[in-house]
Protein backbone atom coordinates (compact mmCIF):
# COMPACT_ATOMS: atom_id res chain seq x y z
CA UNK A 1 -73.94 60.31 0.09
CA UNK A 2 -72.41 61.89 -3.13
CA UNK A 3 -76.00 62.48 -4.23
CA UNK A 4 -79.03 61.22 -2.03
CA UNK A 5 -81.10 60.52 -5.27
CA UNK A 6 -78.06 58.26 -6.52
CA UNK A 7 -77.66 56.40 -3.25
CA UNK A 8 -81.46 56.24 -2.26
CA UNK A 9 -81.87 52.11 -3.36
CA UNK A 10 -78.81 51.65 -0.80
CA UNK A 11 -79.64 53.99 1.90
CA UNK A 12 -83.26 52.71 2.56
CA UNK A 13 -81.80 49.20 3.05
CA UNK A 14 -79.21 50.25 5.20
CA UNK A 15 -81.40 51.95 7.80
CA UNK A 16 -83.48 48.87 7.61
CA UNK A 17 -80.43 46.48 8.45
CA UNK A 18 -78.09 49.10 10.62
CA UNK A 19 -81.31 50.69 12.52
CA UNK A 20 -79.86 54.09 13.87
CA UNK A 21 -81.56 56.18 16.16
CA UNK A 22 -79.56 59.61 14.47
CA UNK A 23 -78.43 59.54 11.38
CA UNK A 24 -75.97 62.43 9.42
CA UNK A 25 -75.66 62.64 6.27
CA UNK A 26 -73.69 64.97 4.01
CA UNK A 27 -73.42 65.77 -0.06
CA UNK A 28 -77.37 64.96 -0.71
CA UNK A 29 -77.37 67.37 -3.83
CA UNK A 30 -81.27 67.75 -3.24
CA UNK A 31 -82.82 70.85 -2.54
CA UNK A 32 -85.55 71.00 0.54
CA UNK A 33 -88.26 70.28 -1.12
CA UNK A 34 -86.90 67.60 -3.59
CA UNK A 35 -85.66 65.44 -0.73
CA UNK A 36 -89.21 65.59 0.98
CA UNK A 37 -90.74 64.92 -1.90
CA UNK A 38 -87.99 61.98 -2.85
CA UNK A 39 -87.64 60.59 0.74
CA UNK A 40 -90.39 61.85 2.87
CA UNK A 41 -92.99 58.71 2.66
CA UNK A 42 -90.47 56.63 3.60
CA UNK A 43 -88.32 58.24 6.08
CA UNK A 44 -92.07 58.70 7.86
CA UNK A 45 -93.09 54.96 7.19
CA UNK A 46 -89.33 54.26 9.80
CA UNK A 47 -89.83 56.44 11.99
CA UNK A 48 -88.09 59.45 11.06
CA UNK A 49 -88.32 63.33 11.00
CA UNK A 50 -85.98 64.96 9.48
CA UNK A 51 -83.87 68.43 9.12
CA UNK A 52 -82.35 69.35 5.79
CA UNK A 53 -80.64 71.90 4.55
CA UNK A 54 -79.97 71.51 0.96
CA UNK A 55 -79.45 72.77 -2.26
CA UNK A 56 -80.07 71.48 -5.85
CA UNK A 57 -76.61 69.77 -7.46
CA UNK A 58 -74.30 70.50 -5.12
CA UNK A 59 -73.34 70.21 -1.16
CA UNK A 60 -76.11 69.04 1.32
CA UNK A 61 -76.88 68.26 4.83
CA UNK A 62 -79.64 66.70 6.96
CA UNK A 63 -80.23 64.98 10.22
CA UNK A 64 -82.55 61.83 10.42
CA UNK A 65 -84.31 61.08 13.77
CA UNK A 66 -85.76 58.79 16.17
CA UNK A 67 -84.77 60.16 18.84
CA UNK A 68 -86.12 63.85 18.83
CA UNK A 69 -85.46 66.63 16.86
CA UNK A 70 -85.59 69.76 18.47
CA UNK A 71 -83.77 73.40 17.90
CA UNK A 72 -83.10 73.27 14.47
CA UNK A 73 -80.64 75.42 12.58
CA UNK A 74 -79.36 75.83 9.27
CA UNK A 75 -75.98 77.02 8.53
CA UNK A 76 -73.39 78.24 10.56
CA UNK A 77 -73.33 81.35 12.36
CA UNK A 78 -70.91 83.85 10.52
CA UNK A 79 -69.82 81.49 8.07
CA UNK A 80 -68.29 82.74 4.51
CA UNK A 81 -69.58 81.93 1.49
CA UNK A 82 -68.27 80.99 -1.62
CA UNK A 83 -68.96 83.38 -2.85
CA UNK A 84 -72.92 82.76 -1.38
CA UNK A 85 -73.58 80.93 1.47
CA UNK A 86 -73.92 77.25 1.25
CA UNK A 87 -75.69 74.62 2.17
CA UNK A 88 -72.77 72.99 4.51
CA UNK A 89 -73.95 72.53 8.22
CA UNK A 90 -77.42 71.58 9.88
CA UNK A 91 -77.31 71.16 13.78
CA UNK A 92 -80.27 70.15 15.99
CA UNK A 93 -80.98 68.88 19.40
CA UNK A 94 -81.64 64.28 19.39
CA UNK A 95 -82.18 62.72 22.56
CA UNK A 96 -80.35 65.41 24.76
CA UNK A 97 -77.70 65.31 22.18
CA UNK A 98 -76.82 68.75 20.40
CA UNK A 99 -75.78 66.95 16.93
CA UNK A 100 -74.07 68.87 14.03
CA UNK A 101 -73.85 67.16 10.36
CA UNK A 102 -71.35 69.39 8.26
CA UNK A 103 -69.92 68.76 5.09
CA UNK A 104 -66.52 70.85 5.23
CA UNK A 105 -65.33 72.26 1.88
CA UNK A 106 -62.78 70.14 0.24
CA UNK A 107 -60.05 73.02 -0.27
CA UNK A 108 -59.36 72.14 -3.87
CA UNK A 109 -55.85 72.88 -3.87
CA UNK A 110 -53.53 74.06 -1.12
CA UNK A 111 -53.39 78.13 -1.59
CA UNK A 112 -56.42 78.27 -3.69
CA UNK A 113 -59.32 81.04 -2.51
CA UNK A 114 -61.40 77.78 -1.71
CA UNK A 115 -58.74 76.03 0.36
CA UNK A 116 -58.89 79.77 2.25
CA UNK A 117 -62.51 79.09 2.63
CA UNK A 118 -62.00 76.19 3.92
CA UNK A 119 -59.91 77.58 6.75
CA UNK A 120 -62.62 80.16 7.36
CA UNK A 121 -65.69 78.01 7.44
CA UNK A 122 -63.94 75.62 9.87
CA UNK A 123 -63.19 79.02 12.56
CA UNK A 124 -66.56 79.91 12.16
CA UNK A 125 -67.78 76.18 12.90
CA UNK A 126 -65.45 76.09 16.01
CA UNK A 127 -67.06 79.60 17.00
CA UNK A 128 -70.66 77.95 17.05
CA UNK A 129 -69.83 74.48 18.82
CA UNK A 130 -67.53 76.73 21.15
CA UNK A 131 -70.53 78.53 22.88
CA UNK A 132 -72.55 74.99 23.89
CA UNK A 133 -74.48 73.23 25.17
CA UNK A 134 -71.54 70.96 26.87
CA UNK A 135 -73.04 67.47 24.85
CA UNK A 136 -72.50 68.16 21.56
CA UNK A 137 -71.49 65.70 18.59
CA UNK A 138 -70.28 66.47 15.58
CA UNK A 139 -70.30 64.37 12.69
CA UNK A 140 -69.71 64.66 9.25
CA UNK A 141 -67.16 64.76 6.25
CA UNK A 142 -64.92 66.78 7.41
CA UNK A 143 -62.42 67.07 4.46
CA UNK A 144 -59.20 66.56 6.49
CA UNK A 145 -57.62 63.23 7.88
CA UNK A 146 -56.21 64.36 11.33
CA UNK A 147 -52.99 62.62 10.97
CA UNK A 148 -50.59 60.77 8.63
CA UNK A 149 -52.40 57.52 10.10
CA UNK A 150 -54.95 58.15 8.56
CA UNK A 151 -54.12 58.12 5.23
CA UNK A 152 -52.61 54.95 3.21
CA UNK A 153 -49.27 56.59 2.37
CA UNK A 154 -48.12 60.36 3.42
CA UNK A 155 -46.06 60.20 0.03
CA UNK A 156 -49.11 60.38 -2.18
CA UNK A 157 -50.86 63.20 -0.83
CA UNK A 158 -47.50 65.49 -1.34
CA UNK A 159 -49.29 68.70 -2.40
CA UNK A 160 -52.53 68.03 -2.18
CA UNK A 161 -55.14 69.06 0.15
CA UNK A 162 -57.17 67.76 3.17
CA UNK A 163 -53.57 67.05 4.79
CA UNK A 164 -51.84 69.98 4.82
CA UNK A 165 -50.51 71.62 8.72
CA UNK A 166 -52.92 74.76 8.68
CA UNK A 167 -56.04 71.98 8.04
CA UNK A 168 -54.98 70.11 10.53
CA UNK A 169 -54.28 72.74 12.75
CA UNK A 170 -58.15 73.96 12.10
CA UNK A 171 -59.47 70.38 12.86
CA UNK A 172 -57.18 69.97 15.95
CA UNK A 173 -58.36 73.81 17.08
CA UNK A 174 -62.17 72.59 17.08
CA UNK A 175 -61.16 69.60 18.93
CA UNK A 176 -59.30 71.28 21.26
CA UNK A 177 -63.13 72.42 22.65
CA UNK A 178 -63.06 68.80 24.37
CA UNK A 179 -64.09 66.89 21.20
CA UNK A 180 -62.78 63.28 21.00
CA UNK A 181 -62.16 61.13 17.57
CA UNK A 182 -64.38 58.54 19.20
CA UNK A 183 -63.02 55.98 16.34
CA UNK A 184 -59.62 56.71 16.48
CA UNK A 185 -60.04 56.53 20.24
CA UNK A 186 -61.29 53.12 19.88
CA UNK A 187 -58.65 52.12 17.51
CA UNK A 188 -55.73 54.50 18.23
CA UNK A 189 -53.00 51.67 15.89
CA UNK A 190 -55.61 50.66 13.65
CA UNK A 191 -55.38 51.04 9.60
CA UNK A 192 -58.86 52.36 8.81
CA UNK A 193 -60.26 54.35 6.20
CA UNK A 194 -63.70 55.68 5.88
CA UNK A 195 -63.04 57.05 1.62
CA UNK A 196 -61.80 55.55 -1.26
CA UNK A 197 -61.45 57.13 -4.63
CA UNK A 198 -63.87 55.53 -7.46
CA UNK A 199 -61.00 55.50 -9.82
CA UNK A 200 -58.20 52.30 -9.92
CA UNK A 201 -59.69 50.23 -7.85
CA UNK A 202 -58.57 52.19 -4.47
CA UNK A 203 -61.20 50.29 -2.47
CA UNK A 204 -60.44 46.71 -3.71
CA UNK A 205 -57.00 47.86 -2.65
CA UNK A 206 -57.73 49.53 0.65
CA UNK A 207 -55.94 52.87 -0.50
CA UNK A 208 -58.59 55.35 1.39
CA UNK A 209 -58.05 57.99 3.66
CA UNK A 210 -60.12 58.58 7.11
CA UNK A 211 -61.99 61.88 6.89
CA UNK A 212 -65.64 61.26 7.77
CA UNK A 213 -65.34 62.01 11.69
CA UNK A 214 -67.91 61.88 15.10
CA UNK A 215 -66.30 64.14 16.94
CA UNK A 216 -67.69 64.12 20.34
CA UNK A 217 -67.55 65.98 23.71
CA UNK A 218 -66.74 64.08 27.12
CA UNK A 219 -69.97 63.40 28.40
CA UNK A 220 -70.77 62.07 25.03
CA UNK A 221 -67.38 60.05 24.46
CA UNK A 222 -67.58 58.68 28.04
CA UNK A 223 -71.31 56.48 26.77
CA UNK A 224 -69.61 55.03 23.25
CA UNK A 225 -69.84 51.36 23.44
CA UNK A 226 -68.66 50.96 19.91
CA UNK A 227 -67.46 53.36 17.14
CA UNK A 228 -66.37 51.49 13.67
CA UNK A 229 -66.88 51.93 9.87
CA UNK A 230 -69.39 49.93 8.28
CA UNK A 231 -67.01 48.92 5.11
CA UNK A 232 -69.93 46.59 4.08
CA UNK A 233 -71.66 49.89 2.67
CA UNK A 234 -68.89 50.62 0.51
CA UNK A 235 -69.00 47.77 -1.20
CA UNK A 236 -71.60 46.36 -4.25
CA UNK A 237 -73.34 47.62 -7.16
CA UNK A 238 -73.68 51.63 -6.88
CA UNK A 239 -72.07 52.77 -3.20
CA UNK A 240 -70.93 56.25 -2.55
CA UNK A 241 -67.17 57.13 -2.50
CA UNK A 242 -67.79 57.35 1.20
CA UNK A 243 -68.61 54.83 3.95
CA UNK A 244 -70.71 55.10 7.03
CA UNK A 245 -68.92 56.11 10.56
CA UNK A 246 -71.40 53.98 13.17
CA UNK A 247 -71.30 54.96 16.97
CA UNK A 248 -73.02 53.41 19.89
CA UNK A 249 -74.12 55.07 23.15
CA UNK A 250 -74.69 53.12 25.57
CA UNK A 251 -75.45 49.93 24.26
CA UNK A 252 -74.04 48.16 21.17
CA UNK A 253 -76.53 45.59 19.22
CA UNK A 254 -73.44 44.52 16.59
CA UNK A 255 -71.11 44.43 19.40
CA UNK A 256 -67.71 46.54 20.06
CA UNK A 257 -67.10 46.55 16.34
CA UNK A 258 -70.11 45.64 14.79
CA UNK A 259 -70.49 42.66 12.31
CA UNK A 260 -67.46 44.76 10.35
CA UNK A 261 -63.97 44.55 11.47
CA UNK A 262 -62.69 47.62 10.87
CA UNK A 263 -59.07 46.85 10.69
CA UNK A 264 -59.26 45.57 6.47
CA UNK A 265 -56.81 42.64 5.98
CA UNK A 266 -55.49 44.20 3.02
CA UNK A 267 -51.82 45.05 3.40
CA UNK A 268 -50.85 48.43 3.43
CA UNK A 269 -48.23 49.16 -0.02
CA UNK A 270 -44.92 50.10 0.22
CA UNK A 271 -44.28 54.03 1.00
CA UNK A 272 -44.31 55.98 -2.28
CA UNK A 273 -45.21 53.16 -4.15
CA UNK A 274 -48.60 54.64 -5.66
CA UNK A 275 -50.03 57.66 -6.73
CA UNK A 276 -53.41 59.25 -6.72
CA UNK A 277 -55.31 58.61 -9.58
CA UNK A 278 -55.66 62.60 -10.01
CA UNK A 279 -51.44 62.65 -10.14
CA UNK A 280 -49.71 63.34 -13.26
């Protein structure tokens, strides 16, 4: 969301238009009680309850529902802090489904004692999913895009974070639980991003990365009728950095890919060709 309050005049249209049954969300920058007092009347006026863990400025989770919301817990089980505990992971229990939302710390820089973090919070999130139940989802920004693919040039990211081998190696160690990357899954040769930097036009360029995830177990995977980015969010007066991952079970309104393609028709640049606006 990169702050809930911020986003609010585009989220409460896009639950109207999208309609999801579950919805995660991740950086609301709202403690509790500010987010039921900011979004409460009209989360209640669709349909929704909702679990939140949050905190006022920074991080943020919650979980949205239609669909049930049972066995709620906040945090993660024997996860570090930084140096206190924060508000990173909610997980509850939607229509059978056992559905985390985390927001995984960014890392900062590779080495750093927050990129260590990092590596820590994401073994104690694999500890948690590891002991059940067997449907599980989890779904959230998850700071790390699983392979070169998944980024718009490997040259770029040279030294930076959220692609380096001992992330990877974390994300690919929760997977390893049975989770499948029910997007990539769908579109194993596709180019498609789900982040774009504010700064020099990166959107209007397509030069994103892919590191909002729905990670999901077999029995889960095996019902996906469609898994795509909504790229339509991104876009307009006011969006967040990030745009929404959508997954159907079962049945898909939009179709397989929704009214979205998620393949952009922008070309990807030549290798090494651009930097990161944060480069020197």
């Amino acid at each position: 969301m990169n702050s809930v309050k911020q986003r609010m005049p585009r989220l409460l249209p896009w639950l109207d238009q999208r309609q999801p049954d579950v919805v995660c969300l991740q950086e609301t920058k709202l403690g509790d009680d500010a987010f039921a007092g900011l979004l409460g009347p009209e989360l209640d006026a669709r349909g929704y309850a909702a679990a939140v863990h949050g905190e006022a400025r920074w991080n943020g989770v919650a979980i949205l529902s239609r669909a049930g919301l049972d066995g709620v817990v906040t945090g993660i089980a024997g996860a570090p802090g930084f140096p206190h505990l924060e508000a990173r992971a909610v997980s509850a229990t939607c229509g059978g489904i056992r559905v985390h939302s985390v927001y995984v710390p960014n890392g900062r820089t590779p080495d750093s004692e927050h990129y260590h973090y990092k590596l820590a919070w994401l073994a104690a999130l694999r500890e948690v999913v590891k002991v059940g139940p067997e449907t599980v989802m989890v779904c959230g920004d998850m700071n790390i895009a699983p392979t070169d693919a998944d980024i718009f040039d490997p040259d770029a990211y040279v030294g930076q974070t959220h692609v380096t081998p001992p992330e990877r190696a974390a994300l690919a160690s929760l997977q390893a639980l049975g989770l499948q990357d029910v997007v990539r899954d769908r579109w194993p040769d596709e180019r498609v991003f789900t982040y774009w930097d504010y700064r020099a036009g990166m959107f209007h360029q397509d030069l994103g990365m892919r590191i909002d995830l729905v990670l999901a177990s077999g029995p889960v995977a095996s019902r996906v009728r469609a898994a795509w980015v909504d790229r339509q969010a991104r876009k307009g007066t006011g969006p967040s950095d990030h745009a929404p991952v959508i997954v159907d079970l079962d049945e898909a309104p939009d179709g397989d890919i929704g009214p979205v393609v998620p393949p952009p028709s922008m070309r990807a640049p030549r290798r090494g060709s651009v930097k990161l606006p944060q480069s020197p």
